[in-house]
N, C-alpha and C. Protein backbone atom coordinates (compact mmCIF):
# COMPACT_ATOMS: atom_id res chain seq x y z
N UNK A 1 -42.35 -30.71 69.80
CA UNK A 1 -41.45 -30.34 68.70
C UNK A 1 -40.85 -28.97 69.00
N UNK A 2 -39.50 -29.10 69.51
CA UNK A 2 -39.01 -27.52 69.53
C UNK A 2 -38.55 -27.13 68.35
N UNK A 3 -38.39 -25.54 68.11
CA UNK A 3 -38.21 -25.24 66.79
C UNK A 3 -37.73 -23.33 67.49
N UNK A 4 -37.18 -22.48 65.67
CA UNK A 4 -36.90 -21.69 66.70
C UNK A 4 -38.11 -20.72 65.59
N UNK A 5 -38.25 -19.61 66.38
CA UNK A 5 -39.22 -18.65 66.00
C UNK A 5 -38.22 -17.41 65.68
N UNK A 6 -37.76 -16.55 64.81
CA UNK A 6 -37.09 -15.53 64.62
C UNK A 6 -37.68 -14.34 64.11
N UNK A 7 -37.64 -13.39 64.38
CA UNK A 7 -38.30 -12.22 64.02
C UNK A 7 -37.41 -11.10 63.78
N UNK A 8 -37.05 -10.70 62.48
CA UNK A 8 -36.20 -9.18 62.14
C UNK A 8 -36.51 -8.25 61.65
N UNK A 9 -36.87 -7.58 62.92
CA UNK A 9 -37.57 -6.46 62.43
C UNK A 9 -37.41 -4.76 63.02
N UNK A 10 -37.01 -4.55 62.63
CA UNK A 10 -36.62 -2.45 63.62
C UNK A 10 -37.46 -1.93 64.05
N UNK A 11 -39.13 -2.12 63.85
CA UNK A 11 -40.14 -2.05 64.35
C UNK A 11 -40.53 -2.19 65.70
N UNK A 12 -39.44 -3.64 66.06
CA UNK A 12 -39.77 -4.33 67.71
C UNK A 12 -38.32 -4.36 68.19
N UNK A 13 -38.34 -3.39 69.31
CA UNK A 13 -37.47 -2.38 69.61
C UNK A 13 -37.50 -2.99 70.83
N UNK A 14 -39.10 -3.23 71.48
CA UNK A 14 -39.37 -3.75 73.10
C UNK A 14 -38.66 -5.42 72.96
N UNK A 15 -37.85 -6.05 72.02
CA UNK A 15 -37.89 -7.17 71.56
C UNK A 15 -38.27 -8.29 72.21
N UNK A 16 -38.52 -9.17 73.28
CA UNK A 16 -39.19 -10.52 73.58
C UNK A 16 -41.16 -9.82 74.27
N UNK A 17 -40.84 -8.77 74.27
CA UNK A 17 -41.73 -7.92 75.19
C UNK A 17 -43.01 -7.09 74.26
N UNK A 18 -42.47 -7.13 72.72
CA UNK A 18 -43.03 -6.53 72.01
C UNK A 18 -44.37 -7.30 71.67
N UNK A 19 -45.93 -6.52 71.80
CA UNK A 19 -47.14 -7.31 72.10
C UNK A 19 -47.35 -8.65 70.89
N UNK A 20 -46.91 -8.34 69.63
CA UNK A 20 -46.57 -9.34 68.31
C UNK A 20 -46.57 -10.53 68.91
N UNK A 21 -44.87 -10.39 69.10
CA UNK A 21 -44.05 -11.46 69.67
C UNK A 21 -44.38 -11.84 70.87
N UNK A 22 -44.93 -11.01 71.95
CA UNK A 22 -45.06 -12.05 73.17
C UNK A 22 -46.62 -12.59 72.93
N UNK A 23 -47.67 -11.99 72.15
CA UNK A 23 -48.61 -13.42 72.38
C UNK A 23 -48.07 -14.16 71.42
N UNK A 24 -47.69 -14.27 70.31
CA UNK A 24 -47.68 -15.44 69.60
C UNK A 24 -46.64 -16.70 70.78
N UNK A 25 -45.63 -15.95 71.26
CA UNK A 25 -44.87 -16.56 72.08
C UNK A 25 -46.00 -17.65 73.59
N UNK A 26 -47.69 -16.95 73.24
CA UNK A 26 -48.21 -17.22 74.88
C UNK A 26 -48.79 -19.05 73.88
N UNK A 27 -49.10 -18.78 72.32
CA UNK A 27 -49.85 -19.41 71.65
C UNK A 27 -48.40 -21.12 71.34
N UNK A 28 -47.40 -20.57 71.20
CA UNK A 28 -46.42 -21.41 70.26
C UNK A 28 -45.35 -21.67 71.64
N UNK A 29 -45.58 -22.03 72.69
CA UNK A 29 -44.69 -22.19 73.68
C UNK A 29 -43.50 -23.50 73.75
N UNK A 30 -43.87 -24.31 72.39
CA UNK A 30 -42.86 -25.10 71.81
C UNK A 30 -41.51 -24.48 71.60
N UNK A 31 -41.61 -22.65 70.88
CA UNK A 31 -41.02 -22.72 70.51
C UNK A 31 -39.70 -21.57 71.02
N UNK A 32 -38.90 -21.62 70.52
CA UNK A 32 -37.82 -20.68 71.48
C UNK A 32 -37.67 -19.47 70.63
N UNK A 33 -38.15 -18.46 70.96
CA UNK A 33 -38.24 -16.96 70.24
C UNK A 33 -37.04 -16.17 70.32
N UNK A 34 -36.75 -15.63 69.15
CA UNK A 34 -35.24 -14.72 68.93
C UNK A 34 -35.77 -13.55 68.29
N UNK A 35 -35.75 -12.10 68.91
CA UNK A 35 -36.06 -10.75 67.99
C UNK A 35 -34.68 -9.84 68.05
N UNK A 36 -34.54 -9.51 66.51
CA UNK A 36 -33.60 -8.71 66.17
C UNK A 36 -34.06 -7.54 65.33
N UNK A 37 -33.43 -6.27 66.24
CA UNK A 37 -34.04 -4.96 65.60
C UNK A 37 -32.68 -4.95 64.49
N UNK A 38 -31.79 -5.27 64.36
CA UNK A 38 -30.60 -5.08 63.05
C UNK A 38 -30.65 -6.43 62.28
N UNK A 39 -30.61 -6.09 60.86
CA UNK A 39 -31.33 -7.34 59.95
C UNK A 39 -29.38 -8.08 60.07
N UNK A 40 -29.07 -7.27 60.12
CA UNK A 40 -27.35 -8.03 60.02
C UNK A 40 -27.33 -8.72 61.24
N UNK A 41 -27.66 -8.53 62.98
CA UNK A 41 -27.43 -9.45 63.39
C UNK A 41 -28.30 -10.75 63.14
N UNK A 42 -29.78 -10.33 62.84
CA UNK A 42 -30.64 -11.38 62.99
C UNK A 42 -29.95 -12.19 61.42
N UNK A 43 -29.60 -11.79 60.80
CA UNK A 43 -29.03 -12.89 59.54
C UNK A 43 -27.98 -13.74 60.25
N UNK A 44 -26.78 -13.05 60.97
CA UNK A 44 -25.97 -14.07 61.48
C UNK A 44 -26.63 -15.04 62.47
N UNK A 45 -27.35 -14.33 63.14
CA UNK A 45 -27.84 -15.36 63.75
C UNK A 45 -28.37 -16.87 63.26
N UNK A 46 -29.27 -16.41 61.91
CA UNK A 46 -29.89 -17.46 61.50
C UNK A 46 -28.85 -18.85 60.68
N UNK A 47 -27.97 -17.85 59.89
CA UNK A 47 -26.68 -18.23 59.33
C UNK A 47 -25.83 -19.59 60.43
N UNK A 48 -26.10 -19.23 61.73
CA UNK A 48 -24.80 -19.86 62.49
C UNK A 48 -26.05 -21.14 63.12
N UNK A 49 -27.38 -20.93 62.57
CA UNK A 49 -28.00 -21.85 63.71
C UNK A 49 -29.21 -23.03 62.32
N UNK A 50 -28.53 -22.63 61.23
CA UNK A 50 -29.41 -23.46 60.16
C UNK A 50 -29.53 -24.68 60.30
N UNK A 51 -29.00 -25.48 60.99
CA UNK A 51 -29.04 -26.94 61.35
C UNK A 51 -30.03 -27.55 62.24
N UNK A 52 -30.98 -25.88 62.69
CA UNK A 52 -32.29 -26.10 63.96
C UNK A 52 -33.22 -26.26 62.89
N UNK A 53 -34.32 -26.44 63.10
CA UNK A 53 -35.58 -26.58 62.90
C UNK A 53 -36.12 -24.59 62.90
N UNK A 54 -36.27 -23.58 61.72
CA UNK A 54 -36.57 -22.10 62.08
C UNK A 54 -37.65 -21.63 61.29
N UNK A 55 -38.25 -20.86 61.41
CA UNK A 55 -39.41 -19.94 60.64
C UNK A 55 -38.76 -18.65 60.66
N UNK A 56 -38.51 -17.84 60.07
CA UNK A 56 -38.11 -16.48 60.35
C UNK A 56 -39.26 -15.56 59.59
N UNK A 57 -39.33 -14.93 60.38
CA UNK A 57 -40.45 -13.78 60.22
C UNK A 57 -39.43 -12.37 59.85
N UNK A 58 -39.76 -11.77 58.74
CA UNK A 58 -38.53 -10.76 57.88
C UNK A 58 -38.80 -9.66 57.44
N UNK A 59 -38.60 -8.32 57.84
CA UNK A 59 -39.56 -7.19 57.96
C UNK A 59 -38.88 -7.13 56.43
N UNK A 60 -39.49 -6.68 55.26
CA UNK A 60 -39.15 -6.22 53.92
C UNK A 60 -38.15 -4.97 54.34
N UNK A 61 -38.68 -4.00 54.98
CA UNK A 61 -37.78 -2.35 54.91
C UNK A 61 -37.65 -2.52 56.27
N UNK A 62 -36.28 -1.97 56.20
CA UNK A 62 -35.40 -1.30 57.44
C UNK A 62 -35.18 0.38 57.48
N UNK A 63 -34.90 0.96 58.30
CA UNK A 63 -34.72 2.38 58.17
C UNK A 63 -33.38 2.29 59.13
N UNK A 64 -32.94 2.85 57.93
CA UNK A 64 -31.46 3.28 58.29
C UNK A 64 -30.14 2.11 58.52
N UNK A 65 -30.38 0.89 58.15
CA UNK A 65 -29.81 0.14 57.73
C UNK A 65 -29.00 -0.08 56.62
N UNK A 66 -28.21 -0.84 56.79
CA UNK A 66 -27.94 -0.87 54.94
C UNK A 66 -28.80 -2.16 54.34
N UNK A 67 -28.88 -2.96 54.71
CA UNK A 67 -29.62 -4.04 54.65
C UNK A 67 -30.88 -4.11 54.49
N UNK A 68 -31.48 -4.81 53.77
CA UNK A 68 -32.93 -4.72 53.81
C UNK A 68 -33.50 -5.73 53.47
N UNK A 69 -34.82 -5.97 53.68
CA UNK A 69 -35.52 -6.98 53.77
C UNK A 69 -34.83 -8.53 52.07
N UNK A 70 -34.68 -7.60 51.11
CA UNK A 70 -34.65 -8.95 50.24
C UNK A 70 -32.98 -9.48 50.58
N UNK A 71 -31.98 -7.91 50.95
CA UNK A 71 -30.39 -8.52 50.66
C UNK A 71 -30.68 -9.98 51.93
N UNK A 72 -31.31 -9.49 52.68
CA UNK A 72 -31.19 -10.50 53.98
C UNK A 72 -31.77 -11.84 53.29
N UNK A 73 -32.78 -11.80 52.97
CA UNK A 73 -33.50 -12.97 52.03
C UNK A 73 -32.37 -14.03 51.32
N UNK A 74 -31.65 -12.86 50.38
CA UNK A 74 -30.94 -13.32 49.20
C UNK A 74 -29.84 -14.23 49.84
N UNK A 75 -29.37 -13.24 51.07
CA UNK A 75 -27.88 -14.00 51.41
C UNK A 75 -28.08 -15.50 52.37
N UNK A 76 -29.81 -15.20 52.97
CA UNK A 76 -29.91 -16.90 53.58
C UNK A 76 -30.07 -17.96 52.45
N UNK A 77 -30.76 -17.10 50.64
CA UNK A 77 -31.29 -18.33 50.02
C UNK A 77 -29.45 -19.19 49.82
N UNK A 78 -28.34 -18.28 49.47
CA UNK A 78 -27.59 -18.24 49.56
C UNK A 78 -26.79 -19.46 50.02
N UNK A 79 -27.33 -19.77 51.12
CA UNK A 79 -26.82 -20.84 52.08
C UNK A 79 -27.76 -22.33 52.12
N UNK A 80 -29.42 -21.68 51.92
CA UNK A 80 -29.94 -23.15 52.02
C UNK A 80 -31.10 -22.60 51.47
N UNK A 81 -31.94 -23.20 50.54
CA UNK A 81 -33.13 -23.02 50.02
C UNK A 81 -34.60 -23.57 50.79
N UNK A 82 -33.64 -24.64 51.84
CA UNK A 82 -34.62 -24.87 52.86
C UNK A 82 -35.51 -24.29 53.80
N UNK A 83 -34.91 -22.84 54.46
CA UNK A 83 -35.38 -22.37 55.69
C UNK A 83 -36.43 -22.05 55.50
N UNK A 84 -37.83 -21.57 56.34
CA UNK A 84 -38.94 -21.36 55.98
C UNK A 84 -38.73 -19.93 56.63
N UNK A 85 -39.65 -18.79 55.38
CA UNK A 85 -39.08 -17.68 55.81
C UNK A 85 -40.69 -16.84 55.47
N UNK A 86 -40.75 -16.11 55.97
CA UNK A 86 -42.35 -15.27 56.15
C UNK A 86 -41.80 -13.62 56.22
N UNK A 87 -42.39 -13.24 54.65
CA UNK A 87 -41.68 -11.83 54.66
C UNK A 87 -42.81 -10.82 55.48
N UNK A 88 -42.71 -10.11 56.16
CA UNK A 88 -43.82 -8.97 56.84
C UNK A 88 -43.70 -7.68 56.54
N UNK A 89 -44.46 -6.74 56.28
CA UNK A 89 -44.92 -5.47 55.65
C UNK A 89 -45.97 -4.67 55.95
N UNK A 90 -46.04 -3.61 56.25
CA UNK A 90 -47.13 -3.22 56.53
C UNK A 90 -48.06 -2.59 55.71
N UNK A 91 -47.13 -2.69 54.57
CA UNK A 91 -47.92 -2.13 52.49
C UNK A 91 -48.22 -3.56 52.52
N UNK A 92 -49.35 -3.25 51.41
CA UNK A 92 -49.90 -4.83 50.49
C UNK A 92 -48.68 -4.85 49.68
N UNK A 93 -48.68 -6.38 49.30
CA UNK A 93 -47.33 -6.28 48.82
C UNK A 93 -47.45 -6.27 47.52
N UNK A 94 -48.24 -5.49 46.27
CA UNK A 94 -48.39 -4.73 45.19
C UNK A 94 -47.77 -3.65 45.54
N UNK A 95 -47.36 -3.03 46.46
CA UNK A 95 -46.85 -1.53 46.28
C UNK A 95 -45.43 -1.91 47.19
N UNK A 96 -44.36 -2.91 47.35
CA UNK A 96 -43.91 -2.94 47.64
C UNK A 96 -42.81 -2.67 46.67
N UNK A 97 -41.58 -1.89 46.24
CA UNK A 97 -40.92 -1.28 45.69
C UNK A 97 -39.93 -2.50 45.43
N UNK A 98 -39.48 -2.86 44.43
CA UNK A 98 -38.71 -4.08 44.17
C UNK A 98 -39.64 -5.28 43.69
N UNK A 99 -39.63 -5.68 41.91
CA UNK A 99 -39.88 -6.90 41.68
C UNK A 99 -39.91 -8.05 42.39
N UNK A 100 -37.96 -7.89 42.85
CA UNK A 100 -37.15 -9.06 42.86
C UNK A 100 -37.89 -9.71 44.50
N UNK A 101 -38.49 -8.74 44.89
CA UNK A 101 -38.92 -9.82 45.79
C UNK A 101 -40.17 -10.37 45.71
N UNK A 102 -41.16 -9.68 45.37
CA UNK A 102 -42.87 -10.57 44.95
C UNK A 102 -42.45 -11.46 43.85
N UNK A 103 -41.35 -11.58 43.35
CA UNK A 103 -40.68 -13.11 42.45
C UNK A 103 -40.40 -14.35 43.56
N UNK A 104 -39.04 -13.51 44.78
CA UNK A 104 -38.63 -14.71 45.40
C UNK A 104 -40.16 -14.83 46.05
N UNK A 105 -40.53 -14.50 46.34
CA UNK A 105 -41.72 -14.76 47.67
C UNK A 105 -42.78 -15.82 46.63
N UNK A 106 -42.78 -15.74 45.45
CA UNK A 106 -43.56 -17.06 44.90
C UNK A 106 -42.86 -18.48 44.53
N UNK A 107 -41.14 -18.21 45.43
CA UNK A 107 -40.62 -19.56 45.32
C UNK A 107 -41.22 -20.06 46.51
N UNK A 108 -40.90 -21.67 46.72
CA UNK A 108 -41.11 -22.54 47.77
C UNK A 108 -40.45 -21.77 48.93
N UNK A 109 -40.86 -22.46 50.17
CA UNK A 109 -40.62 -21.75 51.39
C UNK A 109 -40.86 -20.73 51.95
N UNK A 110 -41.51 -19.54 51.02
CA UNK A 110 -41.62 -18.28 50.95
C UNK A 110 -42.97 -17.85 51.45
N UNK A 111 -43.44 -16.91 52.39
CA UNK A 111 -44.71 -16.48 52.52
C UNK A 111 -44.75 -15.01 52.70
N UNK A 112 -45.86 -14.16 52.54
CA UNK A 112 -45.91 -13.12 53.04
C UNK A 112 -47.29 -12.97 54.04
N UNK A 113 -46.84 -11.74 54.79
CA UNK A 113 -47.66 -11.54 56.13
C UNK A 113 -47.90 -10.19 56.18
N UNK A 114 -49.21 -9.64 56.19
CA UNK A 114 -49.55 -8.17 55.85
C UNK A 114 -49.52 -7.82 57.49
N UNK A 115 -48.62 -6.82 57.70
CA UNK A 115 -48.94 -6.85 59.29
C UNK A 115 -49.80 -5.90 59.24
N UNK A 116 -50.50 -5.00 58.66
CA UNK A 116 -51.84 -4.25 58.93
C UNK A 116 -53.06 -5.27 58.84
N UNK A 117 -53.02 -5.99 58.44
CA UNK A 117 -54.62 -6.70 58.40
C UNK A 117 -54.07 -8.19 59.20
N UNK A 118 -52.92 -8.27 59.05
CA UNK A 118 -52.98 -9.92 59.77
C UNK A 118 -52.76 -9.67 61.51
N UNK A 119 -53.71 -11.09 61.91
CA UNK A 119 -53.46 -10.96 62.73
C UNK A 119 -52.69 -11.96 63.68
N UNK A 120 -52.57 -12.20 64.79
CA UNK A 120 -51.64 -13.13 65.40
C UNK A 120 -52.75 -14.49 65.20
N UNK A 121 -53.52 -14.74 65.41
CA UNK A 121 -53.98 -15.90 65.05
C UNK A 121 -53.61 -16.51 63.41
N UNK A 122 -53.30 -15.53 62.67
CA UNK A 122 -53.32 -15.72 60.96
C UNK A 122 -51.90 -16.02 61.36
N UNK A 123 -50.77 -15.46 61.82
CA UNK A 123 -49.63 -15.78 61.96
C UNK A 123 -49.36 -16.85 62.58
N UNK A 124 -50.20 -17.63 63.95
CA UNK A 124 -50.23 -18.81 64.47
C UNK A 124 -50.29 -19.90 62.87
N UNK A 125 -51.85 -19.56 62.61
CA UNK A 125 -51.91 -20.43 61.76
C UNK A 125 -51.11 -21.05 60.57
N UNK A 126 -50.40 -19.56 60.18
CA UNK A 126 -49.25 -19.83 59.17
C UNK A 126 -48.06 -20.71 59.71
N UNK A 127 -47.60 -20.60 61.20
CA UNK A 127 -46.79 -21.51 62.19
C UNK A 127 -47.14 -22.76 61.63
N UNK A 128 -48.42 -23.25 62.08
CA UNK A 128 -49.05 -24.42 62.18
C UNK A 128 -48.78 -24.91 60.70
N UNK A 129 -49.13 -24.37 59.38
CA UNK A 129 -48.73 -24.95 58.54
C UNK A 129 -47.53 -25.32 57.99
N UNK A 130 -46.50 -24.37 58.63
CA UNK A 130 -45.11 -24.78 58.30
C UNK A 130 -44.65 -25.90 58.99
N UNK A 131 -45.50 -25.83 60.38
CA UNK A 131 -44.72 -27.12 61.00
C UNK A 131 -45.14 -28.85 60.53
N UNK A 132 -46.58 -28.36 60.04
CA UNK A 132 -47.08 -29.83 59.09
C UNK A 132 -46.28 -30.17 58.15
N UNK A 133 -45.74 -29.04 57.27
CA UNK A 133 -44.61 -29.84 56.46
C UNK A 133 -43.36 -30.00 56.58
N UNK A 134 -42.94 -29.74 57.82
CA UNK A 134 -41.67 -30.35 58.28
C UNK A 134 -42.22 -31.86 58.74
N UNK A 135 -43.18 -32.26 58.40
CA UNK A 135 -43.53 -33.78 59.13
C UNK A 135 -42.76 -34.47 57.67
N UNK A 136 -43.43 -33.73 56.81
CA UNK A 136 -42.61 -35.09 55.30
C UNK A 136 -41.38 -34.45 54.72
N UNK A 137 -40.35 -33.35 55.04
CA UNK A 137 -39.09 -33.13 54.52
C UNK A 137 -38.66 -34.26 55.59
N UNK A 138 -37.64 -34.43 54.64
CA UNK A 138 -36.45 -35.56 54.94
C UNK A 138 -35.51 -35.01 56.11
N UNK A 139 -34.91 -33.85 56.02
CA UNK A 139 -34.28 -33.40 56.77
C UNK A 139 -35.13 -33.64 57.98
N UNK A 140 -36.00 -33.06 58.32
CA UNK A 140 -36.91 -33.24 59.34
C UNK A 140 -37.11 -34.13 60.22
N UNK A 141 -37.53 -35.40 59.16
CA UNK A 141 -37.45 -36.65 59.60
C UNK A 141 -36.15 -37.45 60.24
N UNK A 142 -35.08 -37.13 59.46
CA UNK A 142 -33.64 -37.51 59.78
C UNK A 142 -33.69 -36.84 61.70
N UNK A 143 -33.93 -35.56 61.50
CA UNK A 143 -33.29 -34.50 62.79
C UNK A 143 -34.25 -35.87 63.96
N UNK A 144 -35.84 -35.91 63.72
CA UNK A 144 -36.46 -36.83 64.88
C UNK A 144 -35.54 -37.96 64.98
N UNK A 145 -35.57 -38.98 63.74
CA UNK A 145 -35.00 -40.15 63.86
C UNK A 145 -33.43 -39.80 65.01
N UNK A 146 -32.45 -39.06 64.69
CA UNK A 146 -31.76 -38.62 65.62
C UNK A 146 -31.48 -37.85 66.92
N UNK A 147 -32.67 -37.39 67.24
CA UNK A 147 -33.42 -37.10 68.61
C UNK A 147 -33.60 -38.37 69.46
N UNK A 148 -34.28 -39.31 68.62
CA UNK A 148 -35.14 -40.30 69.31
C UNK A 148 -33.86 -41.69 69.31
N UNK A 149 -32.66 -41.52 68.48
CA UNK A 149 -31.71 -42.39 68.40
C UNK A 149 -30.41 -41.92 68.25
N UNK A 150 -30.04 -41.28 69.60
CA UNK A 150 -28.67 -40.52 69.48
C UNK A 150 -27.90 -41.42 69.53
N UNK A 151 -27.64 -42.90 69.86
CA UNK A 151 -26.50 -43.43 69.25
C UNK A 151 -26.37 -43.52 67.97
N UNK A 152 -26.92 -43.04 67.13
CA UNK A 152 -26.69 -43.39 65.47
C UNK A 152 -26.06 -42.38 65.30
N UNK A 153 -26.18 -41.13 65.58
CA UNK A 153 -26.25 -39.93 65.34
C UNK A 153 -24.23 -39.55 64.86
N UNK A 154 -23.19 -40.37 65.50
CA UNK A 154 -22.13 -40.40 64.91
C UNK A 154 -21.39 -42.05 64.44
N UNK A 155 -22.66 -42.53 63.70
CA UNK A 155 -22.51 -44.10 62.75
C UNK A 155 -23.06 -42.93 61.67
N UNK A 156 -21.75 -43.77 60.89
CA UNK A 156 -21.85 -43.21 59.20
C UNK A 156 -22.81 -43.59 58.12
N UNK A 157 -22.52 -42.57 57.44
CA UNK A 157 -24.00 -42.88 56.65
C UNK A 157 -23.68 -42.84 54.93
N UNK A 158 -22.77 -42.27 55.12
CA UNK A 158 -22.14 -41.82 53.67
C UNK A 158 -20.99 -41.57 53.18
N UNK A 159 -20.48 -41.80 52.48
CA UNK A 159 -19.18 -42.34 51.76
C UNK A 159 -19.13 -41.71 50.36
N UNK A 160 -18.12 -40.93 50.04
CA UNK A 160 -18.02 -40.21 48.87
C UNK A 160 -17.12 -41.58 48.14
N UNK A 161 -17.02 -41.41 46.87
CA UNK A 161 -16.44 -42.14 46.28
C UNK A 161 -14.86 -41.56 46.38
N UNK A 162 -14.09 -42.74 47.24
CA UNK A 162 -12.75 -41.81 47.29
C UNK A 162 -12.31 -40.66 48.14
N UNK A 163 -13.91 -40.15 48.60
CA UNK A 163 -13.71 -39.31 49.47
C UNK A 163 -14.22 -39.13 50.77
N UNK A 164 -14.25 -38.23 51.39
CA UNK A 164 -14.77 -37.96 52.86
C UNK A 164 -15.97 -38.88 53.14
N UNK A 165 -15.75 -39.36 54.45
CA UNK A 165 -17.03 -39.85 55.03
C UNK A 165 -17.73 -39.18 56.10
N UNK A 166 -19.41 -39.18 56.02
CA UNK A 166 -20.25 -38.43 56.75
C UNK A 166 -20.91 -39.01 57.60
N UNK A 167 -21.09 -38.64 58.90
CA UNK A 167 -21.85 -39.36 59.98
C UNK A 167 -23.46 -38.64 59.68
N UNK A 168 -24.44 -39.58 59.96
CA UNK A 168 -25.61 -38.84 60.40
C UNK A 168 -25.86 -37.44 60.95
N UNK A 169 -25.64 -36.97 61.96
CA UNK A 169 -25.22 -35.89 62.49
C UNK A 169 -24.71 -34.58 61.31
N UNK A 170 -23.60 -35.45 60.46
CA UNK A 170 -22.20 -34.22 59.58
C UNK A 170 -23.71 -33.93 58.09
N UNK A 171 -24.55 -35.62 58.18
CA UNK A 171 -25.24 -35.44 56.87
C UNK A 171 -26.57 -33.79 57.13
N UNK A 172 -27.16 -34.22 58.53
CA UNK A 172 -28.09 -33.85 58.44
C UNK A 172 -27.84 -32.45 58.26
N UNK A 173 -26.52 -31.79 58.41
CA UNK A 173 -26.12 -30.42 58.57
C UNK A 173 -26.24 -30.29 57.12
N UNK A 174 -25.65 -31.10 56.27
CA UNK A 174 -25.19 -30.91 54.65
C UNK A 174 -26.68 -30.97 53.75
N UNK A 175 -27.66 -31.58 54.61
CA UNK A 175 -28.95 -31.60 54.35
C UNK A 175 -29.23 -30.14 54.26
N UNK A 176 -29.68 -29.06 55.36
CA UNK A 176 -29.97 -27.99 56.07
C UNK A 176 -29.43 -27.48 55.03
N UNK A 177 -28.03 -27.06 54.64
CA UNK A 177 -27.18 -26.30 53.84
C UNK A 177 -27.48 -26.59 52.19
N UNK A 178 -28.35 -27.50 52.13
CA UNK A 178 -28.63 -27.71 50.77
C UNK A 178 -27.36 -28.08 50.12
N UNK A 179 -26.11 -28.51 50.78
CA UNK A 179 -24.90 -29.04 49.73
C UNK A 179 -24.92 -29.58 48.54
N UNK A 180 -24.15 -30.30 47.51
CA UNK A 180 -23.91 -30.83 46.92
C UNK A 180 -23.82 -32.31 47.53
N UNK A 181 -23.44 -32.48 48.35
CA UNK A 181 -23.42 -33.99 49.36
C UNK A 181 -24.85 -34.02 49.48
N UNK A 182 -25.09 -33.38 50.22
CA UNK A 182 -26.49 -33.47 50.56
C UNK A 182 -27.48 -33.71 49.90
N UNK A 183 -27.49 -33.00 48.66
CA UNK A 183 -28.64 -33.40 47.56
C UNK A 183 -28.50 -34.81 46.61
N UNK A 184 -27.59 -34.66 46.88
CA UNK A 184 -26.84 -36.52 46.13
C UNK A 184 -27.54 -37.29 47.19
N UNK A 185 -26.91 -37.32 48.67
CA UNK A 185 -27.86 -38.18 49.44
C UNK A 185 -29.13 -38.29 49.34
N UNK A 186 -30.17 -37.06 49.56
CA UNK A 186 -31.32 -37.02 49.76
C UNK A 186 -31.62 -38.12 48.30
N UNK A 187 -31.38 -37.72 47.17
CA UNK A 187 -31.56 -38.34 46.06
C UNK A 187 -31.32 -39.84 45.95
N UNK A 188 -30.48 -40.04 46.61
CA UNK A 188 -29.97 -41.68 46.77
C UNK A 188 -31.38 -42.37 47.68
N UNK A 189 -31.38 -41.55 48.46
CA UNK A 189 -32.34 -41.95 49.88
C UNK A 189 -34.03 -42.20 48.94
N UNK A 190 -33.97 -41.70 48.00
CA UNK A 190 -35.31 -41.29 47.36
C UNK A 190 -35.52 -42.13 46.58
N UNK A 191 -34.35 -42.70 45.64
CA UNK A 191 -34.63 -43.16 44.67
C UNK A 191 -34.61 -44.68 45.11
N UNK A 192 -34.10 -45.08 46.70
CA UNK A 192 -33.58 -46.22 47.38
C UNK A 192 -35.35 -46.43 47.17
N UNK A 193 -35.78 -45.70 48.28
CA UNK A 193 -37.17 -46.14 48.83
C UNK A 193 -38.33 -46.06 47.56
N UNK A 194 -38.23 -45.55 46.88
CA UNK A 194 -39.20 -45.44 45.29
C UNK A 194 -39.07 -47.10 45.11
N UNK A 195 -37.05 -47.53 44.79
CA UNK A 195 -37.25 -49.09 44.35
C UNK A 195 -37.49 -49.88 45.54
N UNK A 196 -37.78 -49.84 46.86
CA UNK A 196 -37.98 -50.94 47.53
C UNK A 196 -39.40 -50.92 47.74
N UNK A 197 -40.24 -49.95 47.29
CA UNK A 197 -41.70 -49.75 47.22
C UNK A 197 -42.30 -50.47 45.96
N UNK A 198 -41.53 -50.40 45.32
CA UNK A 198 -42.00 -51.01 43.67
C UNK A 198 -41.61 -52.60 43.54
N UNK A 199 -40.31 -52.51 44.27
CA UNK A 199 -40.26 -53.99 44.85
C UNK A 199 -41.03 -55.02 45.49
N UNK A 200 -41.83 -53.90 46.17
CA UNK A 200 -42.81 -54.49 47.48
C UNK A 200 -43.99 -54.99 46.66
N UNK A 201 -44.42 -54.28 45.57
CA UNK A 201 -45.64 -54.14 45.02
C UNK A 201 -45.28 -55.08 44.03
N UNK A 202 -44.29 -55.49 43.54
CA UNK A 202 -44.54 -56.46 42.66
C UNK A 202 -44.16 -57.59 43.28
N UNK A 203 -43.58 -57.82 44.75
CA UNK A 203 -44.19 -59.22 45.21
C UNK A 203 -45.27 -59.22 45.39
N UNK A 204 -45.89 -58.25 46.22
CA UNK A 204 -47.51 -58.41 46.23
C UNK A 204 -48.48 -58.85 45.65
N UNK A 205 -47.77 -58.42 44.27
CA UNK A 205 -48.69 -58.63 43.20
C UNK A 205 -48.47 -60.26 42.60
C-alpha cells in the first residue's frame, strides 16, 4: 500500500535526513516521505496532491511564519474533511494557546502527537492505525478497486441529472475533495448496498 507521509514542521530543517523522519522512514518504507520547513509550502503541497492516499504530521507553532499550525489545519479542512492529519507539539496540549484547535483535534481524522514524550514507535503505531481505516473508507476502496482495474478507471460512473458526467477516476477525486457530487455518490453507493443486503436477507429468510 503506497501512501504519502508529510511532515510540516520548522523544527526539521535537516528535512529527509532529520533523525524523526528518517527512522520512521527505515520503519514505513511503503511510504513516500515529504518534509516542509514553511507551513505554506507544505499546505500547497498537500492541497495539489489530495487525491493520494496522506497522513500529515503538523507542527501547531511556527516561528516566524505567518501561518501556523491551526490556519494550515483550517485551510486543508477547507478542501476535504477526509485527510488524516496528526497535529505535533512539544507542550501537552492543555497549554497549547488557542481553543480552536483542542476543538478541531476532537473532530474525526484528527490526532495529536506530544513530541516530548512520544516516541517513533508511538508515531509508527499511530501510522498503522490510520492505515487500518483506510481499509473500510470508500474512497479507499474505490482508489484499490482502480489500481487493481485500470480499465474502469475512465468508464463512467455517474450522471448528474441533466448534468455533467463523471468517470471513476473524475469520482474518486470528488470523493477526496469531499464535493457535493461526491457525497451524493458516496450516499447513493450506501444506501444501494444497505438495500441489496436487506434484500439478500429476506430471501434468505
Amino acid at each position: 500500500m503506497n501512501y504519502n507521509l508529510v511532515f510540516i514542521d520548522d523544527n526539521m530543517r535537516e528535512g529527509l535526513d532529520n533523525p524523526f523522519v528518517r527512522s520512521i522512514g527505515k520503519f514505513k518504507e511503503d511510504a513516500k516521505l515529504s518534509v516542509f520547513v514553511d507551513p505554506q509550502e507544505g499546505l500547497n503541497y498537500v492541497l495539489n496532491n489530495l487525491n493520494c492516499r496522506m497522513i500529515v504530521f503538523l507542527d501547531c507553532k511556527f516561528d516566524g511564519y505567518g501561518l501556523q499550525g491551526i490556519n494550515v489545519l483550517k485551510k486543508i479542512r477547507e478542501q476535504t474533511s477526509l485527510l488524516y492529519i496528526v497535529m505535533m507539539s512539544a507542550n501537552a496540549i492543555s497549554q497549547i494557546a488557542g481553543l480552536d484547535i483542542i476543538e478541531m483535534i476532537n473532530e474525526d481524522f484528527i490526532w495529536f502527537f506530544d513530541r516530548n514524550n512520544g516516541t517513533v514507535k508511538d508515531a509508527c503505531d499511530l501510522i498503522d492505525k490510520i492505515k487500518n481505516l483506510w481499509t473500510t473508507r470508500f474512497d479507499c476502496v474505490l482508489e484499490q478497486w482502480i489500481l487493481r482495474h485500470p480499465e474502469d478507471a475512465d468508464k463512467y460512473a455517474y450522471r448528474e441529472l441533466g448534468g455533467k458526467s463523471y468517470t471513476w477516476s473524475e469520482m474518486l477525486s470528488e470523493l477526496r475533495h469531499q464535493s457535493a457530487v461526491g457525497k451524493v455518490f458516496e450516499g447513493m453507493v450506501n444506501d444501494y448496498y444497505i438495500y441489496r443486503f436487506t434484500k439478500l436477507e429476506d430471501s434468505n429468510g
